[in-house]
Protein backbone atom coordinates (compact mmCIF):
# COMPACT_ATOMS: atom_id res chain seq x y z
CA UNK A 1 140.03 -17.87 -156.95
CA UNK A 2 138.73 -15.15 -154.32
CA UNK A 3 141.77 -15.13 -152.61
CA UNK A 4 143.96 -14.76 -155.22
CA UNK A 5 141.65 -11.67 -156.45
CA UNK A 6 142.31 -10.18 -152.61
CA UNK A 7 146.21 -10.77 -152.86
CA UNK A 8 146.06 -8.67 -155.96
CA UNK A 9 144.23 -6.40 -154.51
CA UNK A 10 146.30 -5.86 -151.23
CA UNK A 11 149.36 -5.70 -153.71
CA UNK A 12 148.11 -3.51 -155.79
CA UNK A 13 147.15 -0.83 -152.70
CA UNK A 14 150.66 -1.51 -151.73
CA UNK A 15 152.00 -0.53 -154.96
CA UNK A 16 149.95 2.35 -155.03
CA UNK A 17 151.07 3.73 -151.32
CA UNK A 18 154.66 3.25 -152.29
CA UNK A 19 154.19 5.28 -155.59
CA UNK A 20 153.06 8.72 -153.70
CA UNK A 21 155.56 8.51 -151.57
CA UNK A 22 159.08 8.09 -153.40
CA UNK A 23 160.16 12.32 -152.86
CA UNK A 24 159.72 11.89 -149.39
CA UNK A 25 161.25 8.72 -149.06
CA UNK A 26 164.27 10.25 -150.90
CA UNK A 27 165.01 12.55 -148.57
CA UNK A 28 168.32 11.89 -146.23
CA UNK A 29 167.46 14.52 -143.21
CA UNK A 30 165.15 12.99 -140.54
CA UNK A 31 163.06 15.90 -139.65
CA UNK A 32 162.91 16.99 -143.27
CA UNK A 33 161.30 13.22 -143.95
CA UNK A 34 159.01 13.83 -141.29
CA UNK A 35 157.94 16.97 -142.47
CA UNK A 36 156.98 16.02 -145.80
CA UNK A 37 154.86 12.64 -144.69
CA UNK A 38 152.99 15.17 -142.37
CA UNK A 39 152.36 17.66 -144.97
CA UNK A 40 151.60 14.72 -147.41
CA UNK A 41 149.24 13.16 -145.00
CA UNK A 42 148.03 16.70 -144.11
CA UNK A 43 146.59 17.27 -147.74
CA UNK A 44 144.74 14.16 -147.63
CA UNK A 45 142.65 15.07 -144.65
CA UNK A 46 139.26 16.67 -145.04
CA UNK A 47 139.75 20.63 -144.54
CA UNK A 48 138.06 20.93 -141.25
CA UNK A 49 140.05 18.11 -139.57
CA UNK A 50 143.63 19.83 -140.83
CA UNK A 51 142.23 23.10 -139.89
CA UNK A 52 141.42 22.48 -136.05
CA UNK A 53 143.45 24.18 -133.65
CA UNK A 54 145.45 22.35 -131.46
CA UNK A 55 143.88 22.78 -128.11
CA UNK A 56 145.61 21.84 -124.90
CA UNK A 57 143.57 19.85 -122.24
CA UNK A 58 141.94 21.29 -118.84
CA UNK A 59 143.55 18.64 -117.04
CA UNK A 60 147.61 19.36 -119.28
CA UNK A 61 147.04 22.76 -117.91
CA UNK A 62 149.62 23.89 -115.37
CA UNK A 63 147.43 24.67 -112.14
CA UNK A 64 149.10 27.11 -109.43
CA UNK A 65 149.68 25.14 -106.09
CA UNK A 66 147.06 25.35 -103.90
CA UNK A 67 148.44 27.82 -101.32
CA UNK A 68 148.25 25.73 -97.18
CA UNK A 69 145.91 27.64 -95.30
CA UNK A 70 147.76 29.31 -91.74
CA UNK A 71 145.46 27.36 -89.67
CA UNK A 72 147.08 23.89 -91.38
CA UNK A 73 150.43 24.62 -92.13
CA UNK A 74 152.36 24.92 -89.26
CA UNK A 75 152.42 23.48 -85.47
CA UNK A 76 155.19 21.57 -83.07
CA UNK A 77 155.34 18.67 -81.87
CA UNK A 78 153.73 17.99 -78.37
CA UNK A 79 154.40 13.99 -77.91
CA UNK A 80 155.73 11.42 -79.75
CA UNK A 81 153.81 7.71 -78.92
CA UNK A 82 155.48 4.41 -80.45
CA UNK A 83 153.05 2.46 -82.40
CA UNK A 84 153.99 -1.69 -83.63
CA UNK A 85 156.12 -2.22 -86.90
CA UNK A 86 158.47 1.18 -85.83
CA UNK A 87 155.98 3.46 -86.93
CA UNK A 88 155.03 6.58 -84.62
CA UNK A 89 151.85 8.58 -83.46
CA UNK A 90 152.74 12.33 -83.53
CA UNK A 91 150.45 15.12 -81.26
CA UNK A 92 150.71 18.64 -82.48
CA UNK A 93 150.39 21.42 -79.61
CA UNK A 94 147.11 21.92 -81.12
CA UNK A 95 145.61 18.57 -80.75
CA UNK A 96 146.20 17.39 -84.21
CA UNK A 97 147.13 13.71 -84.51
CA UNK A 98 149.07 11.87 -87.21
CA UNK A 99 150.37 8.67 -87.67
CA UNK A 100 154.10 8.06 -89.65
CA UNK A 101 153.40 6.03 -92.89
CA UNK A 102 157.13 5.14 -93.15
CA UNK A 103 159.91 3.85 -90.56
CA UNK A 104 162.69 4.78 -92.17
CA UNK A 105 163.40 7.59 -90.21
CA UNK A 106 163.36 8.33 -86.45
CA UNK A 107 160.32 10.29 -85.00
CA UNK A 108 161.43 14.16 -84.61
CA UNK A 109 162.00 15.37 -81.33
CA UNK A 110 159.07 16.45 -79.00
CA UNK A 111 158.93 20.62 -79.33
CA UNK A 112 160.21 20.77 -82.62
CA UNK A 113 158.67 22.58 -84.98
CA UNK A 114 156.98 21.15 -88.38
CA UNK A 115 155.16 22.09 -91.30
CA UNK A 116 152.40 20.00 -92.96
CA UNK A 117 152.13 20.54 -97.29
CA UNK A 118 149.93 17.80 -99.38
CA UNK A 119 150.98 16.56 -102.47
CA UNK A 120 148.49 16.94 -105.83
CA UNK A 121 147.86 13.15 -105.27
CA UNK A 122 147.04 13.75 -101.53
CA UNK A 123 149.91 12.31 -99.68
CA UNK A 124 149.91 14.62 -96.38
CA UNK A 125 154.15 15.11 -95.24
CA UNK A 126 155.53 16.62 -92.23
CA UNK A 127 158.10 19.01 -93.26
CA UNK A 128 160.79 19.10 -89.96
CA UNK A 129 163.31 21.68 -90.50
CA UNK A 130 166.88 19.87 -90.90
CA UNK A 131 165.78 16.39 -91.97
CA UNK A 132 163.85 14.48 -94.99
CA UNK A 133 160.07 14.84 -94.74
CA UNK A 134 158.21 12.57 -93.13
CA UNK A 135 154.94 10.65 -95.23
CA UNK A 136 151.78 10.64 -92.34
CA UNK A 137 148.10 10.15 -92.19
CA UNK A 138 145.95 12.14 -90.26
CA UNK A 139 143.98 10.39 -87.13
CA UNK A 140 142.15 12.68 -85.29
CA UNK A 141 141.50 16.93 -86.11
């Protein structure tokens, strides 16, 4: 007996839905459709929840790129030192030491100059002038 008294009751909420709704069901456009569930839906809502702004997120807002500081951003190359699994130990002229993350691509030649950017998510590439950036890590400052 109790759950034919809860059948009747989900139909009847069913029935119920399905009568608010036939002049927006009726319409043929898509975003016209949409529109009129939303503003339905919209006048059901207590007045301070479909009177919030919209806010966007600290973290959706666009940040400027951090701008590489001249004592980071630029050196040459002062020797190039195989390492196992083709994968290459690179010395800046100022003592700076990095390690290639990738062997895709052959080391660049020793003298030639390179530019270091990191990406939002941290990955540190050598920018060579000429060529596809190389991924490294940093082994010694």
């Amino acid at each position: 007996m109790s759950v034919s008294v809860l059948l009747d009751l989900v139909l009847l909420a069913a029935a119920a839905t399905a009568a608010q709704d036939p002049e927006c069901r009726a319409i043929a456009d898509p975003v016209a459709r949409l529109t009129c569930y939303d503003l339905r839906d919209r006048k059901s809502l207590p007045p301070s929840a479909g009177e919030a702004p919209m806010a966007v997120p600290p973290s959706a807002a666009p940040r400027p790129a951090p701008a590489p500081s001249s004592g980071d951003a630029a050196g040459r190359i002062a020797s190039v030192a195989p390492l196992k699994y083709g994968l290459f130990r690179l010395t800046l002229d100022d003592g700076r030491m990095f390690d290639t993350a990738t062997n895709k691509d052959a080391p660049p030649a020793v003298g030639a100059s390179v530019t270091l950017r990191r990406s939002f998510i941290g990955t540190t590439f050598l920018d060579v002038p000429g060529r596809s950036p190389l991924t490294v890590r940093r082994v010694r400052q």
